[in-house]
PDB file of N, CA and C in Angstrom:
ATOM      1  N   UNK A   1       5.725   3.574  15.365  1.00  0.00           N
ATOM      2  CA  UNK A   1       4.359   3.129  15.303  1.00  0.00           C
ATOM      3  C   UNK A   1       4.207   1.876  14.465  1.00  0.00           C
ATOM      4  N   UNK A   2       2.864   1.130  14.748  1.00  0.00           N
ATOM      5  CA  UNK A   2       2.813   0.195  13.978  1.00  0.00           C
ATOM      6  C   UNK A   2       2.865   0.099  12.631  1.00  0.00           C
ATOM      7  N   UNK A   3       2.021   1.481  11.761  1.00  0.00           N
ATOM      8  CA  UNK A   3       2.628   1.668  10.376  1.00  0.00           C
ATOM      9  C   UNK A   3       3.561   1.586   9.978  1.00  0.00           C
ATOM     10  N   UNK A   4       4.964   1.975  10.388  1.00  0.00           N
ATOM     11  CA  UNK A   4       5.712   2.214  10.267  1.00  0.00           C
ATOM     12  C   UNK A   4       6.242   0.350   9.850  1.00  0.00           C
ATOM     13  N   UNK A   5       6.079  -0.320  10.803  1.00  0.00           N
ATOM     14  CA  UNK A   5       6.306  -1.471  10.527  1.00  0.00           C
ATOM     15  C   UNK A   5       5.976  -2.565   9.777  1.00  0.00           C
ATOM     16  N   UNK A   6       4.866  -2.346   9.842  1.00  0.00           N
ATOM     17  CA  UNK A   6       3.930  -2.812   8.716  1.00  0.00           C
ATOM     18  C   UNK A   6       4.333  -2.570   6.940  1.00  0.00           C
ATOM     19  N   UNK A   7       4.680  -0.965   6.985  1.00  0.00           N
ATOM     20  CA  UNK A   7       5.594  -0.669   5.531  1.00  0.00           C
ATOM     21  C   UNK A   7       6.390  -1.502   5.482  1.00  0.00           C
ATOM     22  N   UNK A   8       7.301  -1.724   6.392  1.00  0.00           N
ATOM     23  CA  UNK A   8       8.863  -2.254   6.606  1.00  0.00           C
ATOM     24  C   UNK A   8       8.527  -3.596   5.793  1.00  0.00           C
ATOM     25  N   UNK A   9       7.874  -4.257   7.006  1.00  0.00           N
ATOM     26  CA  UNK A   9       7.453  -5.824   6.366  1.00  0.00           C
ATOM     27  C   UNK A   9       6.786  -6.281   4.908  1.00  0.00           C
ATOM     28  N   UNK A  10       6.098  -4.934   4.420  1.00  0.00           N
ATOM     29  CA  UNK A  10       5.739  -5.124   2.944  1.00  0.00           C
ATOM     30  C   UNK A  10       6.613  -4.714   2.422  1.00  0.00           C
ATOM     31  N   UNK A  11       7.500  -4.078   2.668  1.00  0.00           N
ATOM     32  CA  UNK A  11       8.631  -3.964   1.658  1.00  0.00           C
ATOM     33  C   UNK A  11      10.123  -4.976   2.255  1.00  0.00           C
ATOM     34  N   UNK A  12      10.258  -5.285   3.070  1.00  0.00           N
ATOM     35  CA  UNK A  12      11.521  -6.314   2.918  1.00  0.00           C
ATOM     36  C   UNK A  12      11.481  -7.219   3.717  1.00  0.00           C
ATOM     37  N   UNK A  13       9.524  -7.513   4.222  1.00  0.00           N
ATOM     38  CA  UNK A  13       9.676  -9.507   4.766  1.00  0.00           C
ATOM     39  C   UNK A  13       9.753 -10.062   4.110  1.00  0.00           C
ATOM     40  N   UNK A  14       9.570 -11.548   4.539  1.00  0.00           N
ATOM     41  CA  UNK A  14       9.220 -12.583   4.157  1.00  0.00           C
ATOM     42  C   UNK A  14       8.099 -12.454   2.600  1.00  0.00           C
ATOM     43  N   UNK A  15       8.116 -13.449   1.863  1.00  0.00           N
ATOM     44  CA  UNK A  15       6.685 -13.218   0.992  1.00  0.00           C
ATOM     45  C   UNK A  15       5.591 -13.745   1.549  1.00  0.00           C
ATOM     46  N   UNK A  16       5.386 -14.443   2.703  1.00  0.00           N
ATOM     47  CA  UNK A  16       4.133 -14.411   3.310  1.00  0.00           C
ATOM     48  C   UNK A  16       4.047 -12.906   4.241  1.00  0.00           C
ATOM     49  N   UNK A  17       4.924 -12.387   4.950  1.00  0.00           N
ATOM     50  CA  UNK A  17       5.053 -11.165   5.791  1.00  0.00           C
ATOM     51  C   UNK A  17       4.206  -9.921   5.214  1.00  0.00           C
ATOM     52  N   UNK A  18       4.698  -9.790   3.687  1.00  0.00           N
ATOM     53  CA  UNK A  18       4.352  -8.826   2.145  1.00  0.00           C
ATOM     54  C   UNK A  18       3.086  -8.792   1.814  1.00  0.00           C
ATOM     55  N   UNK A  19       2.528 -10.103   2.438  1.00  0.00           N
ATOM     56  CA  UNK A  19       1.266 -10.088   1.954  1.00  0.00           C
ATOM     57  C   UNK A  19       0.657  -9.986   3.324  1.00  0.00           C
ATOM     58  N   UNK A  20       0.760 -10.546   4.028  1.00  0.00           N
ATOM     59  CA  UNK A  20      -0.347 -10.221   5.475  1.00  0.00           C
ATOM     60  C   UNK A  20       0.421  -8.421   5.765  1.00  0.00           C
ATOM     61  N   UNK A  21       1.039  -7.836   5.383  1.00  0.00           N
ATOM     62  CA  UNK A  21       1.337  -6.343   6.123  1.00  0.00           C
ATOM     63  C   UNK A  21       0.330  -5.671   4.971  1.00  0.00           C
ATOM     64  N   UNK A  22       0.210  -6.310   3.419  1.00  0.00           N
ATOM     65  CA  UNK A  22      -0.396  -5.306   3.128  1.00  0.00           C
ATOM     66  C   UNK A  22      -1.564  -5.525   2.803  1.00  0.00           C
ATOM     67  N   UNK A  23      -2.067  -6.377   3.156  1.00  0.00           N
ATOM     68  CA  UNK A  23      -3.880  -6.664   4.031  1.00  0.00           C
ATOM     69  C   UNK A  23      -3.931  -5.781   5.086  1.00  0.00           C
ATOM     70  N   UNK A  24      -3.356  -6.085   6.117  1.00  0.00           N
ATOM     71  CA  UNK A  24      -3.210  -5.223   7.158  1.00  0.00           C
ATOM     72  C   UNK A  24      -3.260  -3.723   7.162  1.00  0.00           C
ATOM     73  N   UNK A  25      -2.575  -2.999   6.220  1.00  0.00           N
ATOM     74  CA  UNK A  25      -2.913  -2.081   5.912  1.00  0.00           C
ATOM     75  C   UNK A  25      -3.299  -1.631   5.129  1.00  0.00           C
ATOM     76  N   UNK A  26      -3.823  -2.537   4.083  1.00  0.00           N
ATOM     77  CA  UNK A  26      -5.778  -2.195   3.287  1.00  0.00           C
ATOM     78  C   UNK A  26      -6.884  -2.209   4.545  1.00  0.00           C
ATOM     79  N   UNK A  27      -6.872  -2.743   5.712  1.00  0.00           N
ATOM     80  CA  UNK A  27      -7.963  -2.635   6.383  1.00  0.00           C
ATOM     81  C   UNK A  27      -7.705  -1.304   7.148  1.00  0.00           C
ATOM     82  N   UNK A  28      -6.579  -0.395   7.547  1.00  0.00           N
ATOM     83  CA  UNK A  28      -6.205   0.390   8.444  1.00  0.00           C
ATOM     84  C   UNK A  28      -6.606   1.564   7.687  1.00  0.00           C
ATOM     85  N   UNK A  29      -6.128   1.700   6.188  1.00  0.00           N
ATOM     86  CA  UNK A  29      -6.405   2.354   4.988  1.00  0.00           C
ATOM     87  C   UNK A  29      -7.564   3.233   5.147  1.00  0.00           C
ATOM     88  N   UNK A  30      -8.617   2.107   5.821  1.00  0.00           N
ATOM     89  CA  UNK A  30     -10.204   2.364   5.596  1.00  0.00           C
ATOM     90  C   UNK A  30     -10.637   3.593   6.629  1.00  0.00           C
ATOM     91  N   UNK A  31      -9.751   3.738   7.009  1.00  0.00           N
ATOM     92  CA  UNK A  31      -9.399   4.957   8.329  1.00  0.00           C
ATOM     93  C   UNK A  31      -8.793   6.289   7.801  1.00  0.00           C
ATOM     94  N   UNK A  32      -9.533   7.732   7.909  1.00  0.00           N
ATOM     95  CA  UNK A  32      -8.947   8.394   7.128  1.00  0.00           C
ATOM     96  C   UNK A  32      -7.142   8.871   8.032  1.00  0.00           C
ATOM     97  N   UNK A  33      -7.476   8.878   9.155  1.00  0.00           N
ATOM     98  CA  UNK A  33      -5.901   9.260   9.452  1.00  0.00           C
ATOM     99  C   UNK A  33      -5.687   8.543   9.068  1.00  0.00           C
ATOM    100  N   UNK A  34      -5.422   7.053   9.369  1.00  0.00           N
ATOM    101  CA  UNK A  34      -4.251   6.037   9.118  1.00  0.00           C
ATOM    102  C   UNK A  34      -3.998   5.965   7.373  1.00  0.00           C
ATOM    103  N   UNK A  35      -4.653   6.293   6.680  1.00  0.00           N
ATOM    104  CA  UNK A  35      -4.368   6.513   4.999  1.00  0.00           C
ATOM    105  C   UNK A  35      -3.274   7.596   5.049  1.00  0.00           C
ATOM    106  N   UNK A  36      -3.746   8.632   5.810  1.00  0.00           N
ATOM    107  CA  UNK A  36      -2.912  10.207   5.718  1.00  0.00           C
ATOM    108  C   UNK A  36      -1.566   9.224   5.988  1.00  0.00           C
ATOM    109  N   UNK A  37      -1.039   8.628   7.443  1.00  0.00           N
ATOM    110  CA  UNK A  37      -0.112   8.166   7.906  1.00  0.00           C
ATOM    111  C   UNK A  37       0.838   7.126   7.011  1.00  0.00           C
ATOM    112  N   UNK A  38      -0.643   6.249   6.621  1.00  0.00           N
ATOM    113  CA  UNK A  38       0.358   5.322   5.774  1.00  0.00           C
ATOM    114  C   UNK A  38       0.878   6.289   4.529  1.00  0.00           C
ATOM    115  N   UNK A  39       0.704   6.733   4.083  1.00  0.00           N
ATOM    116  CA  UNK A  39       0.701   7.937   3.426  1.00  0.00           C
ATOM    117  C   UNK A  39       2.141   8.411   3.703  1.00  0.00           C
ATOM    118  N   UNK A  40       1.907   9.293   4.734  1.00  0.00           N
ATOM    119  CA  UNK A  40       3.268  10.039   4.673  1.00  0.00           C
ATOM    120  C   UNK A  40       4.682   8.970   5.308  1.00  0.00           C
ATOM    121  N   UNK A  41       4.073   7.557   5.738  1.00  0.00           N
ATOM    122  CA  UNK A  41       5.557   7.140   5.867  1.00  0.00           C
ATOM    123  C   UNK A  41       5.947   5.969   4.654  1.00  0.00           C
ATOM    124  N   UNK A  42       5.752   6.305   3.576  1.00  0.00           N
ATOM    125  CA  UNK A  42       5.833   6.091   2.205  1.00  0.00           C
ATOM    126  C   UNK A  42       5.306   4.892   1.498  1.00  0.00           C
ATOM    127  N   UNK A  43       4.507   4.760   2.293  1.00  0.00           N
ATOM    128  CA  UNK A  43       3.701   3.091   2.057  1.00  0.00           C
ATOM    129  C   UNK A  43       3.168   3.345   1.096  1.00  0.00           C
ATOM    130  N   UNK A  44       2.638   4.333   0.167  1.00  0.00           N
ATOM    131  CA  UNK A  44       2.452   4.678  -1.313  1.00  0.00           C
ATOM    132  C   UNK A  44       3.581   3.738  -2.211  1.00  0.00           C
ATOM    133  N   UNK A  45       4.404   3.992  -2.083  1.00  0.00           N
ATOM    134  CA  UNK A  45       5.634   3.816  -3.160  1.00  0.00           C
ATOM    135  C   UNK A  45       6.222   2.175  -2.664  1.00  0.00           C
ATOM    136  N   UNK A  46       5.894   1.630  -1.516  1.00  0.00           N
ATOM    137  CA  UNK A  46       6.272   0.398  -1.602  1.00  0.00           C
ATOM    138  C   UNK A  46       5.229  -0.683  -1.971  1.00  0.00           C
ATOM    139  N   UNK A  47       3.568  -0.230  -1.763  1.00  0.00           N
ATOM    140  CA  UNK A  47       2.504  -0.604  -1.980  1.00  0.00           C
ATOM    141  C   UNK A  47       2.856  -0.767  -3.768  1.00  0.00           C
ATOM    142  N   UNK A  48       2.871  -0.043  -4.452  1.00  0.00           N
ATOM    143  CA  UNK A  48       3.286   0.092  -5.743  1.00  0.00           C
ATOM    144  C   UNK A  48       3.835  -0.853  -5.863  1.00  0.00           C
ATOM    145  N   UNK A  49       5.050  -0.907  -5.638  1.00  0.00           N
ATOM    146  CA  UNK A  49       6.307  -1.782  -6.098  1.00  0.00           C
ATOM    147  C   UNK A  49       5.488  -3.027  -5.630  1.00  0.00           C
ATOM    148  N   UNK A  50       4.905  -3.474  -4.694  1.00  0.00           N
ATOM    149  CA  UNK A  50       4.383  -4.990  -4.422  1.00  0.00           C
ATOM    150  C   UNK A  50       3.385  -5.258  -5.444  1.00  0.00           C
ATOM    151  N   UNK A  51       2.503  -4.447  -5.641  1.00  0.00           N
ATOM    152  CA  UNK A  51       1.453  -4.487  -6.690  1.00  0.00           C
ATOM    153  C   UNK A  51       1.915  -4.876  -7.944  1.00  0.00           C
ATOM    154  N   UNK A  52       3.330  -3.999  -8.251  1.00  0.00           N
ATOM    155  CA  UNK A  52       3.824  -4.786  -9.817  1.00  0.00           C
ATOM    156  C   UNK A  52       4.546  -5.516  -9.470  1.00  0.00           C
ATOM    157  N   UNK A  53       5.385  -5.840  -8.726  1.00  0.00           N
ATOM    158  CA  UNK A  53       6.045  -6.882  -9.008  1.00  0.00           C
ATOM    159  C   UNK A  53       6.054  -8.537  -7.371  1.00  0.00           C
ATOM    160  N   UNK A  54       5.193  -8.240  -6.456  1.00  0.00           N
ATOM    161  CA  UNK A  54       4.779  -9.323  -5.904  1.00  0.00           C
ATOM    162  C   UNK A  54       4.313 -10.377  -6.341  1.00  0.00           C
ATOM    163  N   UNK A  55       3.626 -11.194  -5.896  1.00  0.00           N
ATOM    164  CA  UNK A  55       3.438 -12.274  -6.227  1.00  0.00           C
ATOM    165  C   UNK A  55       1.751 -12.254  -6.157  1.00  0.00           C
ATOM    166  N   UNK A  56       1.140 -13.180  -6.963  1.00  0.00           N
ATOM    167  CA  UNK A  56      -0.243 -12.583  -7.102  1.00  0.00           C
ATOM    168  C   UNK A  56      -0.975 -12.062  -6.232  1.00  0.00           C
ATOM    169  N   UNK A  57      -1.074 -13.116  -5.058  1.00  0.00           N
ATOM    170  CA  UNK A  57      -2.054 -12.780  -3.761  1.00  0.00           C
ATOM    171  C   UNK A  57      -1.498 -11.367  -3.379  1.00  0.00           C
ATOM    172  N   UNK A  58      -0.057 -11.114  -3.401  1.00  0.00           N
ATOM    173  CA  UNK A  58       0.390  -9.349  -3.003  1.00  0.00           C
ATOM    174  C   UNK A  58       0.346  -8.694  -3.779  1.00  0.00           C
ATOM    175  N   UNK A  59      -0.349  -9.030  -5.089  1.00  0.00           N
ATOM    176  CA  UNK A  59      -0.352  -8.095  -6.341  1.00  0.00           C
ATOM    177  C   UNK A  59      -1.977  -7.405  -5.581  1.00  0.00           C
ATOM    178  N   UNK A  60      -2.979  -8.326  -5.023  1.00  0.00           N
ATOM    179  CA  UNK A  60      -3.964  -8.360  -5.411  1.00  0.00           C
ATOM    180  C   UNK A  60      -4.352  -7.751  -3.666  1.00  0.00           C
ATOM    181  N   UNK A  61      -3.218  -7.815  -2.392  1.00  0.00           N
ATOM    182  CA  UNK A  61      -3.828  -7.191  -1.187  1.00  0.00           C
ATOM    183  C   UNK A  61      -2.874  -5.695  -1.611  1.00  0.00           C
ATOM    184  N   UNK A  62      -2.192  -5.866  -2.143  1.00  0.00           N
ATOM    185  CA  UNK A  62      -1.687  -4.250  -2.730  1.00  0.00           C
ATOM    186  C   UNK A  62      -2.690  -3.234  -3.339  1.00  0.00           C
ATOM    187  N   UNK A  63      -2.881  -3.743  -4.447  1.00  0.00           N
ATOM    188  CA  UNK A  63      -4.191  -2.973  -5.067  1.00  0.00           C
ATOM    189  C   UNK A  63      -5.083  -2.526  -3.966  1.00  0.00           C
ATOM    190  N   UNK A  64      -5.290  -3.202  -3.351  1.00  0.00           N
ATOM    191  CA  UNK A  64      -6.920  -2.883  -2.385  1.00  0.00           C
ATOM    192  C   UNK A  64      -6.410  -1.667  -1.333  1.00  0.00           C
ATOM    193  N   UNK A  65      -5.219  -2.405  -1.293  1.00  0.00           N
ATOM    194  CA  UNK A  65      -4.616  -1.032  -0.216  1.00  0.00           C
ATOM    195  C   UNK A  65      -4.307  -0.114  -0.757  1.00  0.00           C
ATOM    196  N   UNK A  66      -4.146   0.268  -2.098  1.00  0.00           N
ATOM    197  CA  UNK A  66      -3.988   1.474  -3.112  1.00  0.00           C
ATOM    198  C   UNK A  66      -5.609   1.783  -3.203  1.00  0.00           C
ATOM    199  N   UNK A  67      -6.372   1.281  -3.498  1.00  0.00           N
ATOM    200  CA  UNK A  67      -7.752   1.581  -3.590  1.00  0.00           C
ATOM    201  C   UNK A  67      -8.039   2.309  -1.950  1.00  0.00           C
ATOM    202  N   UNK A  68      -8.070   1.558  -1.068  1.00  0.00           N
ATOM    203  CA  UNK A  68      -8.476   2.376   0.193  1.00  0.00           C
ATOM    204  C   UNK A  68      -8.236   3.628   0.213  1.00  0.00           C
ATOM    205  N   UNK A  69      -6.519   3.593   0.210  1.00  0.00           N
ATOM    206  CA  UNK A  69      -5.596   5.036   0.340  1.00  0.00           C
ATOM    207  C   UNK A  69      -5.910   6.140  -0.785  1.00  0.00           C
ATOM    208  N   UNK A  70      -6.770   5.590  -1.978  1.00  0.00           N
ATOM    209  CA  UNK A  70      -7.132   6.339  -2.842  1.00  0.00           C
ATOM    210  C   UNK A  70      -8.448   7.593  -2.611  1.00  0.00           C
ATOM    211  N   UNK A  71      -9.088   6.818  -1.210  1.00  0.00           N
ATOM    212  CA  UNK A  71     -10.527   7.143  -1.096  1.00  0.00           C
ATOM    213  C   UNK A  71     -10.027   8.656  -0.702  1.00  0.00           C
ATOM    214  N   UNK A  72      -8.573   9.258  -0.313  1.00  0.00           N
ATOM    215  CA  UNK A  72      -8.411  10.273  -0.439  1.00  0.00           C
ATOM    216  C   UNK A  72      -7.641  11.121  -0.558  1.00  0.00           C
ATOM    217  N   UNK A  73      -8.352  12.257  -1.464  1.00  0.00           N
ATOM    218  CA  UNK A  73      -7.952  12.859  -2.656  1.00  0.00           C
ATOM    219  C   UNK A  73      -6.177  13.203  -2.431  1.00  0.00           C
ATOM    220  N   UNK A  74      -5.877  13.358  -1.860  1.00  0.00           N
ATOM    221  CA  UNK A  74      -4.062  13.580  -2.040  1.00  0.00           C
ATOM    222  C   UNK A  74      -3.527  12.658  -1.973  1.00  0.00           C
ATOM    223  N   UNK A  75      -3.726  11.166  -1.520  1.00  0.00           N
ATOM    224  CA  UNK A  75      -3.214   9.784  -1.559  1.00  0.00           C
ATOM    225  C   UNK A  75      -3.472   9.479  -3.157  1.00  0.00           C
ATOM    226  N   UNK A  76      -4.355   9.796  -3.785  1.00  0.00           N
ATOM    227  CA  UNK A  76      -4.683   9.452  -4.968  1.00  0.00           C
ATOM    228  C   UNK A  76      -4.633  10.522  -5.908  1.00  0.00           C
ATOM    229  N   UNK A  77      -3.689  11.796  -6.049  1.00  0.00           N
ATOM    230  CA  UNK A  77      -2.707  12.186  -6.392  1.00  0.00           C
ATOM    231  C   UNK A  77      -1.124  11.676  -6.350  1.00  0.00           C
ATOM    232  N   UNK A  78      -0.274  10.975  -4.905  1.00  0.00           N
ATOM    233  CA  UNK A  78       0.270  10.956  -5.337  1.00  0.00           C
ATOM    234  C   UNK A  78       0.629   9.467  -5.719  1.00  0.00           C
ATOM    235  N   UNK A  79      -0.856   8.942  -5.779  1.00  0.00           N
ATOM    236  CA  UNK A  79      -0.511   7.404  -6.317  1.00  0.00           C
ATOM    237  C   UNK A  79       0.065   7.488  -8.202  1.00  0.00           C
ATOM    238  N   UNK A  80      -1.184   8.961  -8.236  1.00  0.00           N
ATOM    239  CA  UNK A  80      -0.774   8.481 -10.318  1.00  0.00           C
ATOM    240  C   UNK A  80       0.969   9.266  -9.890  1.00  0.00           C
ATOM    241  N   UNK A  81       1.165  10.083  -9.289  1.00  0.00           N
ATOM    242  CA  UNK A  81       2.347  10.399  -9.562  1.00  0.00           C
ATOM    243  C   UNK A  81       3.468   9.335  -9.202  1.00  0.00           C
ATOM    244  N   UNK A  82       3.211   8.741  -8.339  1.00  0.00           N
ATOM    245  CA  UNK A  82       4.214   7.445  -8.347  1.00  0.00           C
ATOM    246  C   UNK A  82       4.008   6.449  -9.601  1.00  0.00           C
ATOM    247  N   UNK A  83       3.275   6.477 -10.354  1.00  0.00           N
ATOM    248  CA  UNK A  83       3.114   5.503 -11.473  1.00  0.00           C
ATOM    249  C   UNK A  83       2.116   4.564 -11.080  1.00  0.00           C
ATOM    250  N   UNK A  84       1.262   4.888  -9.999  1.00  0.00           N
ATOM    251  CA  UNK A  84       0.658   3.604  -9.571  1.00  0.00           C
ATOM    252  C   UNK A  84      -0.648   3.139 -10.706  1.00  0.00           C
ATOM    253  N   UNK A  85      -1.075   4.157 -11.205  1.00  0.00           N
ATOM    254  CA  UNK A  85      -1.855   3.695 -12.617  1.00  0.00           C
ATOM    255  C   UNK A  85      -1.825   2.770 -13.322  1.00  0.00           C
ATOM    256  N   UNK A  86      -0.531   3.147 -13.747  1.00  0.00           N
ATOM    257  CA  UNK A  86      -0.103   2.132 -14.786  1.00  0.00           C
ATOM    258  C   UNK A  86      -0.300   0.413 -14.515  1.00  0.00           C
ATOM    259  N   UNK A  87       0.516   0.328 -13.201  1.00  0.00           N
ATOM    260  CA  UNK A  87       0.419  -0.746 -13.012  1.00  0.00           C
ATOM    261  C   UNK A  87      -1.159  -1.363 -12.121  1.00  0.00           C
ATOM    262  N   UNK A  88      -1.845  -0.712 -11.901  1.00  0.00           N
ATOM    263  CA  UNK A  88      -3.145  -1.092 -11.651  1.00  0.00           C
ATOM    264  C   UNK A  88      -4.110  -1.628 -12.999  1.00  0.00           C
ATOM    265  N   UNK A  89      -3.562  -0.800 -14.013  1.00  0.00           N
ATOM    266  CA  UNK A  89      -4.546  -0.796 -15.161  1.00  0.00           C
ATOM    267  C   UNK A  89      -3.878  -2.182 -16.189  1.00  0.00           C
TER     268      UNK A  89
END
């Protein structure tokens, strides 16, 4: 599926790729399946990793896509458990 790819590309495109995949899926986010989905194919934990250590503009479409995926409640369980707190705050 397209999620699936979309993870891929935020975690090992290009740094323009990193940042348009995870816009892309801050807007998909806004969807409660597609949160569940991005969700279970681990776009939690690479969303993270772009957020701390991307480059601003992917620091800053990361967050939003952690915020979307947050809107529910087990995505935003296991965001603090991935550490995603920390690096939001």
């Amino acid at each position: 599926g397209g999620i699936e790819v979309l993870i891929a590309l935020a975690r090992d495109g290009t740094e323009a790729q990193k940042g348009e995949a995870a816009g892309t899926l801050r807007n998909l986010a806004m969807n409660h399946d597609n949160s569940v989905a991005i969700a279970a194919a681990g776009g939690i934990e690479v969303l993270i990793a772009l957020a701390r250590d991307g480059t601003e503009a992917q620091k800053g479409e990361a967050a939003g896509t952690l915020r979307n995926l947050a809107m529910n409640h087990d995505n935003s369980v296991a965001i603090a458990a991935a550490g995603g707190i920390e690096v939001l705050i």
